[in-house]
Protein backbone atom coordinates (compact mmCIF):
# COMPACT_ATOMS: atom_id res chain seq x y z
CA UNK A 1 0.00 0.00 0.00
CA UNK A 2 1.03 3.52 -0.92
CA UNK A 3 -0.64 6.15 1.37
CA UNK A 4 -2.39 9.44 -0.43
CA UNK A 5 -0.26 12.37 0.15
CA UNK A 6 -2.43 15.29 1.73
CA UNK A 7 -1.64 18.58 0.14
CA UNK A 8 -1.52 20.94 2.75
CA UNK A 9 -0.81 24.02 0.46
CA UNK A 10 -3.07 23.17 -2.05
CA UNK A 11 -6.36 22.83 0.74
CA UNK A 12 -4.85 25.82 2.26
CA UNK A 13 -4.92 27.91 -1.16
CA UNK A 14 -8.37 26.88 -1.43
CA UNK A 15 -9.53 28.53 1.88
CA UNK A 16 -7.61 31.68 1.97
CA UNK A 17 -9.34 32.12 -1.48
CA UNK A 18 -12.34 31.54 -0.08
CA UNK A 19 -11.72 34.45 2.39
CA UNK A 20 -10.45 36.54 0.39
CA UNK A 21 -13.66 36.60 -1.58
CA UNK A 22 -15.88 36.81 1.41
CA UNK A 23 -13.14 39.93 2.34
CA UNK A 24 -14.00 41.21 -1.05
CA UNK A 25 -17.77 41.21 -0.39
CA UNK A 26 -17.49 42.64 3.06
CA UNK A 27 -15.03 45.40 1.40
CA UNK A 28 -17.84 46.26 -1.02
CA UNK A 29 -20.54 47.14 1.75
CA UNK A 30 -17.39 49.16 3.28
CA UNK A 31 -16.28 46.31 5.61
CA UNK A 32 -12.82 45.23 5.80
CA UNK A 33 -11.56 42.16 8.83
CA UNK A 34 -8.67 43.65 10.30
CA UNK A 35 -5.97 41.10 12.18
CA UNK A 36 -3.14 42.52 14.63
CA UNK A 37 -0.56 40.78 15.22
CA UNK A 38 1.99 41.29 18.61
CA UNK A 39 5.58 40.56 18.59
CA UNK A 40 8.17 40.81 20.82
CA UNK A 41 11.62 40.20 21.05
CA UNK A 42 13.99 39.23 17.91
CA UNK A 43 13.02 35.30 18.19
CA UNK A 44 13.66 34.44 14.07
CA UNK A 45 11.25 31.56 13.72
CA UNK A 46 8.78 34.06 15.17
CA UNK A 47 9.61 36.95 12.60
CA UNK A 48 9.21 34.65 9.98
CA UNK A 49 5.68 33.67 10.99
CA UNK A 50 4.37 36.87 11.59
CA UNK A 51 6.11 37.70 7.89
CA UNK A 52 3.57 34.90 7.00
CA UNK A 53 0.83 36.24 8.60
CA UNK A 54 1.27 39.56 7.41
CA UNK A 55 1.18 38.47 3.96
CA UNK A 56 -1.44 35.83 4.08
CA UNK A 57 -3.96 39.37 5.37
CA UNK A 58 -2.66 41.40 2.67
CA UNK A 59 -3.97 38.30 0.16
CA UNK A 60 -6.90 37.90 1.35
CA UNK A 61 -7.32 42.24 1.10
CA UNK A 62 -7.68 42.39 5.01
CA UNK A 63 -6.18 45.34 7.20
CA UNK A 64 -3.14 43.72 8.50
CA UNK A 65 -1.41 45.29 11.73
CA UNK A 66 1.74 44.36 13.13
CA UNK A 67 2.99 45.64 16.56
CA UNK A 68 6.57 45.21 17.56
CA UNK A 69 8.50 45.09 20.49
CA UNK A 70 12.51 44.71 21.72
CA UNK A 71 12.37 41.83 24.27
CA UNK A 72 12.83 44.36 27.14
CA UNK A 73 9.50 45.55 26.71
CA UNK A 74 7.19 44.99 30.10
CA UNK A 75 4.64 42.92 30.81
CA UNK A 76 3.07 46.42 31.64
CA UNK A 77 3.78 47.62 28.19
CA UNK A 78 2.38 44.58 26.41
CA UNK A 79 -0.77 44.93 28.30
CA UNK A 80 -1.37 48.22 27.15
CA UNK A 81 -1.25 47.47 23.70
CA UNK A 82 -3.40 44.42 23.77
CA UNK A 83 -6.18 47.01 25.72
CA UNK A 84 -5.41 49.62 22.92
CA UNK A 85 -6.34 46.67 20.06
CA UNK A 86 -9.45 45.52 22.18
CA UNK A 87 -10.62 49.20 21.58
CA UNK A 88 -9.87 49.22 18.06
CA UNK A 89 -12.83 48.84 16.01
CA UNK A 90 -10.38 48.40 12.92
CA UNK A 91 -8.99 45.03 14.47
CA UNK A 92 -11.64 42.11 14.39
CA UNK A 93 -8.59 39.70 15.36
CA UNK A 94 -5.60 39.86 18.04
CA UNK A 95 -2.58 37.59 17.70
CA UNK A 96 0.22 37.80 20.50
CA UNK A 97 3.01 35.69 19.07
CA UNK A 98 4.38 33.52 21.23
CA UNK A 99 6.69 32.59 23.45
CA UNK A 100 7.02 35.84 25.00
CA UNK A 101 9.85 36.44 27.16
CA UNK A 102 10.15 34.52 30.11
CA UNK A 103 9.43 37.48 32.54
CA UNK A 104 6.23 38.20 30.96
CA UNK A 105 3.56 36.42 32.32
CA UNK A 106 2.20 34.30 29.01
CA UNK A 107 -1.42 33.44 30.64
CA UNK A 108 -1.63 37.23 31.53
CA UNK A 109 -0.94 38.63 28.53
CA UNK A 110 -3.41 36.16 26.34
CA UNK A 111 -6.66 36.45 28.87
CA UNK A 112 -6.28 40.24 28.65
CA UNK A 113 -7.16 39.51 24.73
CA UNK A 114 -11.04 40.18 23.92
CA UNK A 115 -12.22 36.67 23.53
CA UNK A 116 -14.24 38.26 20.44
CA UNK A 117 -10.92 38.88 18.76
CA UNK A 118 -8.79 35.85 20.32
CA UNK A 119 -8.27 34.59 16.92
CA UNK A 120 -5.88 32.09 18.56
CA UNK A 121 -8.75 30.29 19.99
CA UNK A 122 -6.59 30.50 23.33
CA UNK A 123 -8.90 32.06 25.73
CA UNK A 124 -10.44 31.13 28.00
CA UNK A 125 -14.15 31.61 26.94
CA UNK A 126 -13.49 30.10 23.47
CA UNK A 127 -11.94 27.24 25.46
CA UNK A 128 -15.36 26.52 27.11
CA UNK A 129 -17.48 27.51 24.15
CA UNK A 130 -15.51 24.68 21.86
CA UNK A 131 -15.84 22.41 24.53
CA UNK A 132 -19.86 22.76 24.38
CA UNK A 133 -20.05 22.69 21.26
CA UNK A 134 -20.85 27.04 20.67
CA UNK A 135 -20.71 27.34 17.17
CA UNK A 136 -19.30 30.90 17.86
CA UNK A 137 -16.36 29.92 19.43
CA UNK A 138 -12.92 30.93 18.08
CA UNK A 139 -11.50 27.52 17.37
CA UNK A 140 -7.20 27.40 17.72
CA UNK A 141 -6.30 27.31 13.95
CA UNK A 142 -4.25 24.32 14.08
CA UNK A 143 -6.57 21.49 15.13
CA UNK A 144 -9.06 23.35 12.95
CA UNK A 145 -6.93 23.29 10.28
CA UNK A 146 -6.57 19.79 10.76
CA UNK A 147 -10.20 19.59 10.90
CA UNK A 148 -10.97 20.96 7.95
CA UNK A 149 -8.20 19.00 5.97
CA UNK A 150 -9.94 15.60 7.23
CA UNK A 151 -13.31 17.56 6.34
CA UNK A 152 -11.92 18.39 2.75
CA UNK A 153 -10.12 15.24 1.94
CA UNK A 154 -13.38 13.43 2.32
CA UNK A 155 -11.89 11.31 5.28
CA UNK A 156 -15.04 10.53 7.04
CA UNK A 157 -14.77 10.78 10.78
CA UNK A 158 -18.19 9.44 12.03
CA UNK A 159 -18.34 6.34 14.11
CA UNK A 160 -14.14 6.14 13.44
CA UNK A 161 -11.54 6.05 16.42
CA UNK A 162 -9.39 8.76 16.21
CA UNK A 163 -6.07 8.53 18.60
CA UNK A 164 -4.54 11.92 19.45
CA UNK A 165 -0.66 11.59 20.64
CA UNK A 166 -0.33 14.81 22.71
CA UNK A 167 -2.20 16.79 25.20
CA UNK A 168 -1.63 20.15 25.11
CA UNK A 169 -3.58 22.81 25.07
CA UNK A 170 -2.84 24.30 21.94
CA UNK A 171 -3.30 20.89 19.64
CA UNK A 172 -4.13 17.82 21.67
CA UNK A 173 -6.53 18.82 23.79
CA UNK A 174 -8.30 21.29 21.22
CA UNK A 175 -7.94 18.46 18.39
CA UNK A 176 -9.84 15.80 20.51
CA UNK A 177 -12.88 18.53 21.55
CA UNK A 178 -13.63 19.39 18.08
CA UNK A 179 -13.50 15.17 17.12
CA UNK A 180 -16.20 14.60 19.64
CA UNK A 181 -18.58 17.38 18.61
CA UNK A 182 -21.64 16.73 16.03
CA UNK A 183 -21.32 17.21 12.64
CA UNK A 184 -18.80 17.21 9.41
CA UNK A 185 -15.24 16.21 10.96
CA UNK A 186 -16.96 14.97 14.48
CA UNK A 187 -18.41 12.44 15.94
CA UNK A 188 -16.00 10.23 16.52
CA UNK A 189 -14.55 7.90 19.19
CA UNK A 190 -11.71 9.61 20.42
CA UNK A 191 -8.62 8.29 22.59
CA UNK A 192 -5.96 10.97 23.86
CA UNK A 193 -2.51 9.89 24.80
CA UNK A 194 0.59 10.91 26.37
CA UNK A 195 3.96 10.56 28.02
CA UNK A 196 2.38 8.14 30.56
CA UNK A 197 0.22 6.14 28.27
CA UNK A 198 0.78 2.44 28.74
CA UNK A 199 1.37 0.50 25.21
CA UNK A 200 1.56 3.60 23.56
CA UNK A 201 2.47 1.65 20.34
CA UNK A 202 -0.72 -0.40 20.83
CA UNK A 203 -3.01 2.40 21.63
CA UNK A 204 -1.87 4.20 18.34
CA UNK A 205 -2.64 0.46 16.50
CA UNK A 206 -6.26 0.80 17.11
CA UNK A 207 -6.65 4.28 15.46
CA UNK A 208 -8.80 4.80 12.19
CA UNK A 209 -7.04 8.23 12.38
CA UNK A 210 -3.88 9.01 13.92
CA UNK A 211 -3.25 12.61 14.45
CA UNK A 212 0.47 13.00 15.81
CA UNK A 213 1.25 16.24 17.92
CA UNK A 214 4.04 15.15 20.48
CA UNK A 215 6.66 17.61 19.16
CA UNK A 216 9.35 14.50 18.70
CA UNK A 217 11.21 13.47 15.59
CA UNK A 218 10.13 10.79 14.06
CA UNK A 219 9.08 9.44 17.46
CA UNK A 220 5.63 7.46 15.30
CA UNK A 221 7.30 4.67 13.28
CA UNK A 222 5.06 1.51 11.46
CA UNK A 223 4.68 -0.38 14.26
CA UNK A 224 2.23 2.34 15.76
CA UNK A 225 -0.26 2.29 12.66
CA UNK A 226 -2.61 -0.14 11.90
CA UNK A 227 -2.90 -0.77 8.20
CA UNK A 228 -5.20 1.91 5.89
CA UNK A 229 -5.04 4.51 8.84
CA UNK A 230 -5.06 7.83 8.32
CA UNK A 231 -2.38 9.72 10.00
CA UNK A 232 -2.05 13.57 10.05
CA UNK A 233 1.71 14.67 11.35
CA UNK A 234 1.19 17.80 13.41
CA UNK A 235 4.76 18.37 14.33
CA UNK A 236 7.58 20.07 12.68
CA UNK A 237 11.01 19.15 13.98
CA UNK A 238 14.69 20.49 12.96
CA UNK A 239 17.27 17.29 12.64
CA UNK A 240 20.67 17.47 12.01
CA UNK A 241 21.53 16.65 8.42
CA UNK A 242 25.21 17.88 7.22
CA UNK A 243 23.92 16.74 3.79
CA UNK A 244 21.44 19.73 3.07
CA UNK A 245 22.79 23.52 2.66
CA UNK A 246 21.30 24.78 6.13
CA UNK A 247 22.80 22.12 8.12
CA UNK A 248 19.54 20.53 9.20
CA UNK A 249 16.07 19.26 7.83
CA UNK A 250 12.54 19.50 8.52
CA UNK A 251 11.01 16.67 9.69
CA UNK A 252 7.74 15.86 11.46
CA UNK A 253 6.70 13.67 14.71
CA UNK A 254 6.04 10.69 11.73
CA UNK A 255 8.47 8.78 10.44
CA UNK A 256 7.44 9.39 6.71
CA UNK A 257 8.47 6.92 4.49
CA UNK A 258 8.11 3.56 6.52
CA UNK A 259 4.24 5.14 7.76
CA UNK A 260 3.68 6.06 4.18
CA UNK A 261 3.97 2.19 3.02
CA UNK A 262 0.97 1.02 5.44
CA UNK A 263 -1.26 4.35 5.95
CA UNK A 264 -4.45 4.79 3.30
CA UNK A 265 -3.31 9.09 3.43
CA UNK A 266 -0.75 10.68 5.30
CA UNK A 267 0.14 14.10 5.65
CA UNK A 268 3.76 15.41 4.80
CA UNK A 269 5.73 17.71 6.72
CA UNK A 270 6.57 20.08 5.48
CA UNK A 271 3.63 20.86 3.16
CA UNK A 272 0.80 19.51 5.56
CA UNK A 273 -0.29 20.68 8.94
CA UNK A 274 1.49 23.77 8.51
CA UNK A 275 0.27 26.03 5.54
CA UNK A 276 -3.23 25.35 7.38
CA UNK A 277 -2.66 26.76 10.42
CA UNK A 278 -2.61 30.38 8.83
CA UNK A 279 -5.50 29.73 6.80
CA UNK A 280 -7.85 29.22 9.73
CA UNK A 281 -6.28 32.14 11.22
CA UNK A 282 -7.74 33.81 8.00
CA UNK A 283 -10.83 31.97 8.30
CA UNK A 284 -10.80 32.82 11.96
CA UNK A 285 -10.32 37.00 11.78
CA UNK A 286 -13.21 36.61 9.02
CA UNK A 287 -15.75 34.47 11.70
CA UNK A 288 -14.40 37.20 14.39
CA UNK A 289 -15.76 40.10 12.00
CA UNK A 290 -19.21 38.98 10.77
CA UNK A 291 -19.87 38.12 14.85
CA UNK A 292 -19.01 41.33 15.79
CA UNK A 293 -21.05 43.07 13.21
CA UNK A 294 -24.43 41.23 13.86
């Protein structure tokens, strides 16, 4: 067996055109979704994904803020601005990059966000409203992203077991909430495991779908999928690999190729997970408009 490859880019083109003509609509009747994003300190990886960001708005013909900060900057200081873009009827959507420095309090800084424009799907509020299944909750863009590529790929997930290695609260635990809930890409059986699962191998083995968030190397090799699953690499690791110009390669928590003989569709990294995430962030800062202007 030779798993399906899912494209990542290409079901990530598809939605941020999708947004951008909803943006285009809204623009006509003299609406346009606005998305701030907050960054601070010099952390590269983070200027690179707020580049991202920055240019996935301007696509999609959204007002696109960006907010920077030395790493000195105050917990004080970040505050303020996050109550400054709460006021802002411009912004529909507030993104604090993270990490922040480690003497700003992280938890702080991301409940002081409006949960009406917490785009990351990281307060509080939205955490309860996805949990109960409120259709207006801000859903964290990479389990919906995930979600949506299930959703799109026409992997049905009703009545199918769905294992989720990791549990944090920015994939895992978020991933397995929107499984559970009724409707397209829900209602499955979903099991959630971790460091201290016992038989983690054999856990894995009874997954339909395999979604992989653990944020180790290669750490899911063939003997953790059953044959035909479906498995959806959410990590993105750097290895060591003198034979590439950079010094290092991109790899996910899946070990690709030996997965790829015995999965039905697999997701590769990079080109999966990834180009996703910043759709739904698009598709998020659009949903964070239209319920603000009802």
């Amino acid at each position: 067996m030779s798993a399906r490859i899912i494209d990542g880019v290409a079901l990530a083109k598809a939605i941020r055109e999708e947004v951008a003509a909803e943006a285009a609509k809204l623009a006509a009747k003299g609406m346009r979704p606005g998305l701030a994003v907050v960054l601070i300190g010099e952390d590269p990886a983070s200027k690179a994904y707020v580049g991202s960001k920055e240019k996935a708005c301007i696509e999609a013909g959204m007002h696109s803020v960006k907010i920077a900060r030395p790493a000195t900057a105050s917990e004080a200081e970040v505050l303020e601005i996050v109550d400054q873009l709460n006021a802002d009827r411009a912004v529909h959507g507030i993104l604090v990059q993270l990490p922040l420095p480690k003497h700003i309090n992280t938890e702080k800084v991301l409940n002081r966000v409006d949960p009406a424009k917490d785009v990351d799907g990281f307060h509080p509020q939205n955490v309860g409203k996805l949990v109960i299944g409120d259709p207006t909750a801000l859903r964290p863009c990479t389990p919906y992203g995930v979600q949506q590529m299930l959703i799109r790929s026409g992997i049905e997930t009703r009545g199918a077991h769905a294992v989720v290695v990791g549990r944090s609260t920015i994939v895992g635990k978020p991933m397995a909430n929107l499984l559970i809930q009724t409707g397209p890409g829900g209602d499955a059986t979903v099991t959630v495991c971790h460091s201290k699962t016992r038989d983690l191998p054999g856990v894995c083995r009874t997954a339909d779908i395999l979604i992989a968030a653990i944020g180790k190397a290669e750490f899911v090799t063939r003997d953790f999928v059953k044959p035909g699953a479906v498995i959806i690499d959410v990590g993105i690791n750097r290895v060591d690999d003198a034979s590439k110009p950079r010094g290092y390669r991109l790899t996910g928590d899946v070990a690709y190729a030996e997965c790829a003989e015995i999965a039905s569709a697999i997701t590769p990294v990079p080109g999966g997970v990834g180009p996703m995430t910043i759709a739904m962030l698009m598709q998020n800062t659009l949903q964070a408009m239209r319920q603000a202007v009802r």
